[in-house]
C-alpha atoms as a PDB file:
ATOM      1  CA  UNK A   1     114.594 -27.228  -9.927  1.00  0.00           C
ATOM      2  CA  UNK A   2     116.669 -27.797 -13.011  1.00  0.00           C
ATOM      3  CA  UNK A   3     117.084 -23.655 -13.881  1.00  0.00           C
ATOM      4  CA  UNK A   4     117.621 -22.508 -10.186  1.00  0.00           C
ATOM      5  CA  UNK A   5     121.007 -25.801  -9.944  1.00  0.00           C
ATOM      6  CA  UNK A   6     122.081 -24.151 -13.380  1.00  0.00           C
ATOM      7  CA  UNK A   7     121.813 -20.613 -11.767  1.00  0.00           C
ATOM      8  CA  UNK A   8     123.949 -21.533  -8.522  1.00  0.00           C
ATOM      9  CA  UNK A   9     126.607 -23.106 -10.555  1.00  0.00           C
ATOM     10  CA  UNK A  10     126.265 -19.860 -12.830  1.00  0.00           C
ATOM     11  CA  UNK A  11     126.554 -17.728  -9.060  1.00  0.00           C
ATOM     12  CA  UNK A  12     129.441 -20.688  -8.026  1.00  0.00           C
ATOM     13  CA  UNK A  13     131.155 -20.546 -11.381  1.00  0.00           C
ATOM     14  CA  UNK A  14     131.278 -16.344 -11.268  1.00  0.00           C
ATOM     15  CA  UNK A  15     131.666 -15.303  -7.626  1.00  0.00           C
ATOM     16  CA  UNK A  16     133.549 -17.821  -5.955  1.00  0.00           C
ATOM     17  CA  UNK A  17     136.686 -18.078  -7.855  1.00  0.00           C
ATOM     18  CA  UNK A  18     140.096 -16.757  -7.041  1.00  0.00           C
ATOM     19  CA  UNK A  19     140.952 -13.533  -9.155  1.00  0.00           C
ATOM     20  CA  UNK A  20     144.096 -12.382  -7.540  1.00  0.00           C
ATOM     21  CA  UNK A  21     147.596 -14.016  -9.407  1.00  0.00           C
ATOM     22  CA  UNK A  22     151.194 -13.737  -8.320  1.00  0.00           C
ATOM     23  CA  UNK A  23     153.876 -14.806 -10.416  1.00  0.00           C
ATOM     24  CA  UNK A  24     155.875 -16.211  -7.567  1.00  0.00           C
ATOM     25  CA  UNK A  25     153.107 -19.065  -7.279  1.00  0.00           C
ATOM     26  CA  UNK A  26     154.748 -20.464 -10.787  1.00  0.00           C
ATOM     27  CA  UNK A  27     158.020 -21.064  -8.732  1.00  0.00           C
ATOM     28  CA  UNK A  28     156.576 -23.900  -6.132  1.00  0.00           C
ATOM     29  CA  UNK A  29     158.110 -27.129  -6.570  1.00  0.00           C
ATOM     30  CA  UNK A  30     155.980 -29.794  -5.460  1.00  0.00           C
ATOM     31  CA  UNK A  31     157.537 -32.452  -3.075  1.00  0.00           C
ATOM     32  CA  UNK A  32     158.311 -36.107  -4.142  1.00  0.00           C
ATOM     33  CA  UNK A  33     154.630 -36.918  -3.853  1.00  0.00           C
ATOM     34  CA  UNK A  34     151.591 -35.809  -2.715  1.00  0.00           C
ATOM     35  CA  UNK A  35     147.720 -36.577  -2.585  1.00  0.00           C
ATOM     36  CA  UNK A  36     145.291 -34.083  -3.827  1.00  0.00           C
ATOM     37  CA  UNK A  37     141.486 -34.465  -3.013  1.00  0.00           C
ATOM     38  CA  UNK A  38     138.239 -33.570  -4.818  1.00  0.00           C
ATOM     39  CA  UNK A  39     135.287 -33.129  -3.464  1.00  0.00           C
ATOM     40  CA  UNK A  40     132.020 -33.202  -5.531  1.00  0.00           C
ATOM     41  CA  UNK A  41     128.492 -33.534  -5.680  1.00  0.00           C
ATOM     42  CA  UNK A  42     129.232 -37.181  -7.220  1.00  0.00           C
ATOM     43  CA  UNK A  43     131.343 -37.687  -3.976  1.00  0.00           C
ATOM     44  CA  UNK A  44     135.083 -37.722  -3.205  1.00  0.00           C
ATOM     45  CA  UNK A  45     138.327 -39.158  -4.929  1.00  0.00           C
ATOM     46  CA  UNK A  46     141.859 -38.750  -4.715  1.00  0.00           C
ATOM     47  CA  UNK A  47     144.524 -38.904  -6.863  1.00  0.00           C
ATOM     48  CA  UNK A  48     148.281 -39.666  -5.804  1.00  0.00           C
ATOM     49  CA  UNK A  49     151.164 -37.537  -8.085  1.00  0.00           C
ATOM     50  CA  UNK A  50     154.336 -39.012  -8.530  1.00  0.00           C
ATOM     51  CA  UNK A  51     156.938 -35.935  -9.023  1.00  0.00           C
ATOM     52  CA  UNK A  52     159.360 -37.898 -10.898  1.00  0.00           C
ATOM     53  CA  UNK A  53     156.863 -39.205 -13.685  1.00  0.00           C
ATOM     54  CA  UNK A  54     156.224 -35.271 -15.280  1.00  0.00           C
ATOM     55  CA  UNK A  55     157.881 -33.123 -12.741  1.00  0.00           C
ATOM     56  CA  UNK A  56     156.947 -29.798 -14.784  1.00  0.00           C
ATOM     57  CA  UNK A  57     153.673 -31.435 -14.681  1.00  0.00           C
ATOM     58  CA  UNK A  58     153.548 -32.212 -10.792  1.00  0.00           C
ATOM     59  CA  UNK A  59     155.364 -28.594 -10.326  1.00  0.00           C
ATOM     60  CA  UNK A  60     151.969 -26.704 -11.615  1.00  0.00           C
ATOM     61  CA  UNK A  61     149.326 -29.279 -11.060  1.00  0.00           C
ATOM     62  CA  UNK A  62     150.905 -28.580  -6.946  1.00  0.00           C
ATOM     63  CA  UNK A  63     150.578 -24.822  -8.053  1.00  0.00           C
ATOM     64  CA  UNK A  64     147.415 -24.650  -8.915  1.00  0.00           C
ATOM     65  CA  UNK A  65     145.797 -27.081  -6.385  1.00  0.00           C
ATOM     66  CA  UNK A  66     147.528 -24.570  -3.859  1.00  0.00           C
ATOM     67  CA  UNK A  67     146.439 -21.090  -4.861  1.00  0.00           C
ATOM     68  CA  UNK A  68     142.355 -22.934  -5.519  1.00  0.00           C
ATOM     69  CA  UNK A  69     142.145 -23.064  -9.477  1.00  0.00           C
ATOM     70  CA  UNK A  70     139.666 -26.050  -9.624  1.00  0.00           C
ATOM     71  CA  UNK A  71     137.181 -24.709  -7.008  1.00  0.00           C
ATOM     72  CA  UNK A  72     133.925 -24.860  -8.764  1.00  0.00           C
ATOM     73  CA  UNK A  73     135.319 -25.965 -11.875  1.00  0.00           C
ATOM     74  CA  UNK A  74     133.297 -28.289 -14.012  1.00  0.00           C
ATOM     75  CA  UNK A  75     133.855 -31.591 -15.347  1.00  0.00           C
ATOM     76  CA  UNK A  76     132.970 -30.354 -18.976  1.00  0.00           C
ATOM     77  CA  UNK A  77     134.214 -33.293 -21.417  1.00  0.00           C
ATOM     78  CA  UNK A  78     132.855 -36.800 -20.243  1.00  0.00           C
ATOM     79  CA  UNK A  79     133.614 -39.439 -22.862  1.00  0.00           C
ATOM     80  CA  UNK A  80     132.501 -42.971 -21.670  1.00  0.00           C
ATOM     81  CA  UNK A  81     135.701 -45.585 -22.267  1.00  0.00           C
ATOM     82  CA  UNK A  82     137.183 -42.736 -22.515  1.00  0.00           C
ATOM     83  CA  UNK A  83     138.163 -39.747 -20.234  1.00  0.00           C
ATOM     84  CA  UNK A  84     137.246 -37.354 -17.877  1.00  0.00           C
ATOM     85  CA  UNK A  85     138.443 -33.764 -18.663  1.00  0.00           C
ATOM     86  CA  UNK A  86     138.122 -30.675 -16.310  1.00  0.00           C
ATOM     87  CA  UNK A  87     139.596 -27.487 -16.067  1.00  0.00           C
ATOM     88  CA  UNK A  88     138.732 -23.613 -14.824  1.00  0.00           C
ATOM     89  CA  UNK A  89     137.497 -21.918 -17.670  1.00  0.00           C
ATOM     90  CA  UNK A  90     137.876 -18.054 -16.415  1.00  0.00           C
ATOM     91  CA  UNK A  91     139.791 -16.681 -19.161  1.00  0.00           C
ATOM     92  CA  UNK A  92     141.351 -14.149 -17.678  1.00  0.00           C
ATOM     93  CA  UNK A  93     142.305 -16.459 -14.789  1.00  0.00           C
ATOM     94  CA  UNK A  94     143.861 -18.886 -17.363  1.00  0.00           C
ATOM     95  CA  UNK A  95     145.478 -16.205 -19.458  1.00  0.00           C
ATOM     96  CA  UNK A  96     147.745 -15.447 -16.262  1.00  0.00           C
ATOM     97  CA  UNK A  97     148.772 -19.018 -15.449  1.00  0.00           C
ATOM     98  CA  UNK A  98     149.674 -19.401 -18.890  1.00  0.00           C
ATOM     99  CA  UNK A  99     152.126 -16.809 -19.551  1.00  0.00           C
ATOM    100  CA  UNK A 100     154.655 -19.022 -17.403  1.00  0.00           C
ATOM    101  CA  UNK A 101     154.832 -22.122 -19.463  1.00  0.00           C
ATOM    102  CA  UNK A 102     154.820 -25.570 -18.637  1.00  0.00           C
ATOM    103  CA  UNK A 103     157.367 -27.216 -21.256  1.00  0.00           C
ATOM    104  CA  UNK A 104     156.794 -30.692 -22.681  1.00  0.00           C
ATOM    105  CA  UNK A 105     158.318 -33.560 -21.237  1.00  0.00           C
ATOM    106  CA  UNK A 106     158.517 -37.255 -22.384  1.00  0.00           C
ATOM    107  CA  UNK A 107     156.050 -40.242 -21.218  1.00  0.00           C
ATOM    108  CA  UNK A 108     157.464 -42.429 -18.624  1.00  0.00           C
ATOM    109  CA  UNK A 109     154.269 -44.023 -17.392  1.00  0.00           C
ATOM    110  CA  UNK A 110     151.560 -45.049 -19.507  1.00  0.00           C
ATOM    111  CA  UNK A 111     147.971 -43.806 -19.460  1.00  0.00           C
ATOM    112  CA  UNK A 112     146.432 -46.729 -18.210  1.00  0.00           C
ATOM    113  CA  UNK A 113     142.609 -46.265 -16.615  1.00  0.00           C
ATOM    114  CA  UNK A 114     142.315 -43.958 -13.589  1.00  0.00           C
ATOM    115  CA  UNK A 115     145.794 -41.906 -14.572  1.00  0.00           C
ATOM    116  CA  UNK A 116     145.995 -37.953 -14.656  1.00  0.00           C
ATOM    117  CA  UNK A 117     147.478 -36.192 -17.585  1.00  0.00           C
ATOM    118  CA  UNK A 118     147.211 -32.484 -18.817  1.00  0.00           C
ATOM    119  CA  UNK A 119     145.519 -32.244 -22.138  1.00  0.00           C
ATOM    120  CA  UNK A 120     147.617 -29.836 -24.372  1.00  0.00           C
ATOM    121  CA  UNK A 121     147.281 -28.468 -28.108  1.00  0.00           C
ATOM    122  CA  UNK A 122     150.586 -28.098 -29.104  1.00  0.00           C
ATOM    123  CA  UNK A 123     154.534 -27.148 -27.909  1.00  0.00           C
ATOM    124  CA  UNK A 124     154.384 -26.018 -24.324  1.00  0.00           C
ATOM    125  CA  UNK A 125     150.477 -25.831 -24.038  1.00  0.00           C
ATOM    126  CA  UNK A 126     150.070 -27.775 -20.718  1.00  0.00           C
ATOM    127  CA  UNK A 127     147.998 -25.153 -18.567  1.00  0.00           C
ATOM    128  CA  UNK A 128     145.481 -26.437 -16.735  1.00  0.00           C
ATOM    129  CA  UNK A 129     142.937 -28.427 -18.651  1.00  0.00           C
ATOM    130  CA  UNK A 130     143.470 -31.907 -16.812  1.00  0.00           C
ATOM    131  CA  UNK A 131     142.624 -35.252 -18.005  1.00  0.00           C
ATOM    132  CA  UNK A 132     141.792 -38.676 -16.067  1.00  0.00           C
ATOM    133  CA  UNK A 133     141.474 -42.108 -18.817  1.00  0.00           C
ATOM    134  CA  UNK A 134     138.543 -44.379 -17.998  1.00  0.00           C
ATOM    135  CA  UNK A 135     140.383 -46.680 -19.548  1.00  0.00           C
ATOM    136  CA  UNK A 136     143.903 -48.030 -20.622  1.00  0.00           C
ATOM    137  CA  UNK A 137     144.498 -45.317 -23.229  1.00  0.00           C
ATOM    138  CA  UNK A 138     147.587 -46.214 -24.050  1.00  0.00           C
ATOM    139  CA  UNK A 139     147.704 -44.498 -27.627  1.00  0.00           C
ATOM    140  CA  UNK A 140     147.866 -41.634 -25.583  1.00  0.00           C
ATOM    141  CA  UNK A 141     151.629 -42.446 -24.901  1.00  0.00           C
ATOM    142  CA  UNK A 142     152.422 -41.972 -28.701  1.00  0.00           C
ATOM    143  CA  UNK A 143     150.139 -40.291 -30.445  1.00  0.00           C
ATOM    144  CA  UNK A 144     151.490 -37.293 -32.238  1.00  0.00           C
ATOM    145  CA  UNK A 145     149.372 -33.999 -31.801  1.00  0.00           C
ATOM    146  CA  UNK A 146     150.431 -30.883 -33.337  1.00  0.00           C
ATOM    147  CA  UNK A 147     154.387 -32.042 -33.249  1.00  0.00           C
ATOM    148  CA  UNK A 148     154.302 -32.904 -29.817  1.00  0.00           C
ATOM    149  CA  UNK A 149     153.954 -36.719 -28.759  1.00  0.00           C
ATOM    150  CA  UNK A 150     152.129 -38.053 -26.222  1.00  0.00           C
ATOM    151  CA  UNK A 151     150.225 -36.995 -23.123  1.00  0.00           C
ATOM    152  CA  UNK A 152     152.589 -37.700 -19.909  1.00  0.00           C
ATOM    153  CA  UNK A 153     151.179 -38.781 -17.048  1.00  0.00           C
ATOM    154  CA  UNK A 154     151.562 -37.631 -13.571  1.00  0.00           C
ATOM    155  CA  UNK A 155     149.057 -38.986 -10.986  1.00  0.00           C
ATOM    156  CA  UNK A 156     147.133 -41.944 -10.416  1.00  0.00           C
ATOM    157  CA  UNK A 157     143.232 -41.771  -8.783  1.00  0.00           C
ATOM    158  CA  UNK A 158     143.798 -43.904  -5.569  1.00  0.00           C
ATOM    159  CA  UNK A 159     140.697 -43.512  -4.188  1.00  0.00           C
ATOM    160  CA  UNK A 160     137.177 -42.906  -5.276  1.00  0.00           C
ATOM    161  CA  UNK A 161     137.475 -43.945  -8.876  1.00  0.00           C
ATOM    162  CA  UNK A 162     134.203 -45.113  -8.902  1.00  0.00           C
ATOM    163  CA  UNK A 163     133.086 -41.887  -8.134  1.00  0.00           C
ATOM    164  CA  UNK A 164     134.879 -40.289 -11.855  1.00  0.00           C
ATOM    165  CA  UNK A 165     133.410 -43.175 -13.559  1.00  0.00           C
ATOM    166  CA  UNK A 166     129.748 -41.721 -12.304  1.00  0.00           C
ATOM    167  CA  UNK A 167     130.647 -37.780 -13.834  1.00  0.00           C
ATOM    168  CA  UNK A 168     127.683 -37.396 -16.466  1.00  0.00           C
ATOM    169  CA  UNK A 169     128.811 -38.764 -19.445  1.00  0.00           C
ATOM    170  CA  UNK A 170     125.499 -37.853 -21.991  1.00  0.00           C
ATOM    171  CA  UNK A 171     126.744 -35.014 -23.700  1.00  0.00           C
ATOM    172  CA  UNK A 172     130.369 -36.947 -24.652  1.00  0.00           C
ATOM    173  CA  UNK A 173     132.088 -34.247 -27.247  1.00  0.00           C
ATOM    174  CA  UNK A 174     128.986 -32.591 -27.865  1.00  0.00           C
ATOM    175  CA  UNK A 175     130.213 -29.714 -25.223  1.00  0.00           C
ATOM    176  CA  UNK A 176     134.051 -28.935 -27.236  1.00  0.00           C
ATOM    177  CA  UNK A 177     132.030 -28.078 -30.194  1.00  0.00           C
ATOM    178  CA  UNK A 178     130.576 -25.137 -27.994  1.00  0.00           C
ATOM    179  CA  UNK A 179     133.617 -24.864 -25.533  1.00  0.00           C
ATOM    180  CA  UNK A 180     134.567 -21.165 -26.234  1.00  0.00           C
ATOM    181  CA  UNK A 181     131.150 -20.411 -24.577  1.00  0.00           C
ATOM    182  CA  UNK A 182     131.813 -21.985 -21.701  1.00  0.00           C
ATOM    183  CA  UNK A 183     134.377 -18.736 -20.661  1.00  0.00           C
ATOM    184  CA  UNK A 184     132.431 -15.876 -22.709  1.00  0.00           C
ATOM    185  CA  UNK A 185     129.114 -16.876 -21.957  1.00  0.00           C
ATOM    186  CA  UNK A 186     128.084 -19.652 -19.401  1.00  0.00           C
ATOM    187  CA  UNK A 187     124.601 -19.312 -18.675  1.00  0.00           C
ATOM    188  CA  UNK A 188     124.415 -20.545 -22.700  1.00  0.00           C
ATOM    189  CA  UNK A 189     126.857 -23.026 -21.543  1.00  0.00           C
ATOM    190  CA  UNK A 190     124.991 -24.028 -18.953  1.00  0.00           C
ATOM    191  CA  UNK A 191     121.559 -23.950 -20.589  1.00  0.00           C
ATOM    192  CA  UNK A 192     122.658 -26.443 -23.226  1.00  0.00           C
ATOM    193  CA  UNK A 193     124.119 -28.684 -20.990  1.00  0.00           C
ATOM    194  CA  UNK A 194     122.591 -28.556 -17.502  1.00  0.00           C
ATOM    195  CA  UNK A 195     123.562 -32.269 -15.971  1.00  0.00           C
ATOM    196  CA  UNK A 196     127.476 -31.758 -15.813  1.00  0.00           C
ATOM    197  CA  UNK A 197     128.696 -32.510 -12.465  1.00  0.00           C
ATOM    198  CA  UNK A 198     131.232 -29.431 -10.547  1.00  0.00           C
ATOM    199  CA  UNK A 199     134.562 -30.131  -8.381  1.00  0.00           C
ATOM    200  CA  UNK A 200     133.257 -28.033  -5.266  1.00  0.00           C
ATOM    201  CA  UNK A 201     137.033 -27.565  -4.487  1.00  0.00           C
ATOM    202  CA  UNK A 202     139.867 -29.149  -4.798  1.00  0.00           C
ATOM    203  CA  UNK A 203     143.563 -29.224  -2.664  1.00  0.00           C
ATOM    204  CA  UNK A 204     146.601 -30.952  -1.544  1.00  0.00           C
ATOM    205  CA  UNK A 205     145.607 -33.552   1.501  1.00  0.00           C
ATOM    206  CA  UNK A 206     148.839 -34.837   2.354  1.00  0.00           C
ATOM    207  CA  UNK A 207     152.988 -34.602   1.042  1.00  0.00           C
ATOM    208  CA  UNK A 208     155.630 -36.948   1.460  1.00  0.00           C
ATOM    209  CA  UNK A 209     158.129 -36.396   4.159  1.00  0.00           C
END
């Protein structure tokens, strides 16, 4: 049971994602607010983006949610009292998104527990490796990482939290240390760690007026 769940996510992970990019997508401005929903295995939750809190941040997360980046997606860093951290790991995919940057902005709202950031690795590096805290992580506001400080946040879970508290949480940071073969080679990826939960898909429910 175990190798043919790791071999539909493989199937999911391969066949089922969008391939087609168009650089006008990078150009959608998302509205004041808006509520994006995720459905998984785990069950449902839904976050609630503020524009004005990161609107760079709000502009691509929008982008993305639109044109089905997170569609069978996994949840691949679960750190208990920590965070949640998912992402779609087709390279190429990435690559494209990437080219039109997302550049830094300061924290105005703290990354308390159940708030959304973008994980980054440097200047400009927001893409679209996305973050929710499990708890009050508010070192997160300040912390300098690679000349870049802090993590801003954007989005708030508003529903369902209880349902990214349950993400499989085993494996903690075992999976970074392995992370490049998560893109170049997933059925290794997979194999090593088999009880990570998937976003089945992910979009915008409902924008303010």
């Amino acid at each position: 049971m175990q190798k043919l769940f790791i071999i539909s996510i493989i199937l999911c992970l391969s066949s089922c994602s969008h391939s087609t990019f168009k650089a006008k997508w990078t150009k959608e401005k998302a509205p004041t607010s808006f509520i994006a929903k995720f459905e998984t295995a785990k069950g449902d939750f839904e976050i609630e983006v503020t524009r004005a809190w990161s609107p760079q941040a709000a502009d691509r997360f929008f982008q993305l949610l639109n044109h089905h980046y997170f569609d069978n997606t996994l949840f691949y860093r679960v750190v208990p009292d920590f965070v949640v951290q998912f992402g779609n790991t087709d390279t190429a995919r990435t690559e494209k998104w990437e080219r039109y940057k997302v550049q830094d902005e300061p924290v105005i709202k703290s990354n308390l527990k159940a708030t959304l950031s973008f994980a980054r690795s440097g200047k400009d590096t927001r893409g679209g490796d996305l973050f929710i805290n499990l708890k009050d992580n508010k070192r997160l506001d300040t912390i300098n990482y690679n000349n870049v400080v802090g993590f801003p946040v954007f989005g708030t879970v508003i529903k369902g939290m209880e349902t990214v508290e349950a993400m499989y949480g085993g494996y903690g940071n075992n999976t970074m240390k392995v992370y490049d073969s998560l893109s170049s080679d997933r059925i290794k990826f997979l194999a090593l760690f088999p009880k990570l939960d998937a976003i089945k898909k992910a979009y915008v429910l409902s924008k303010s007026k």
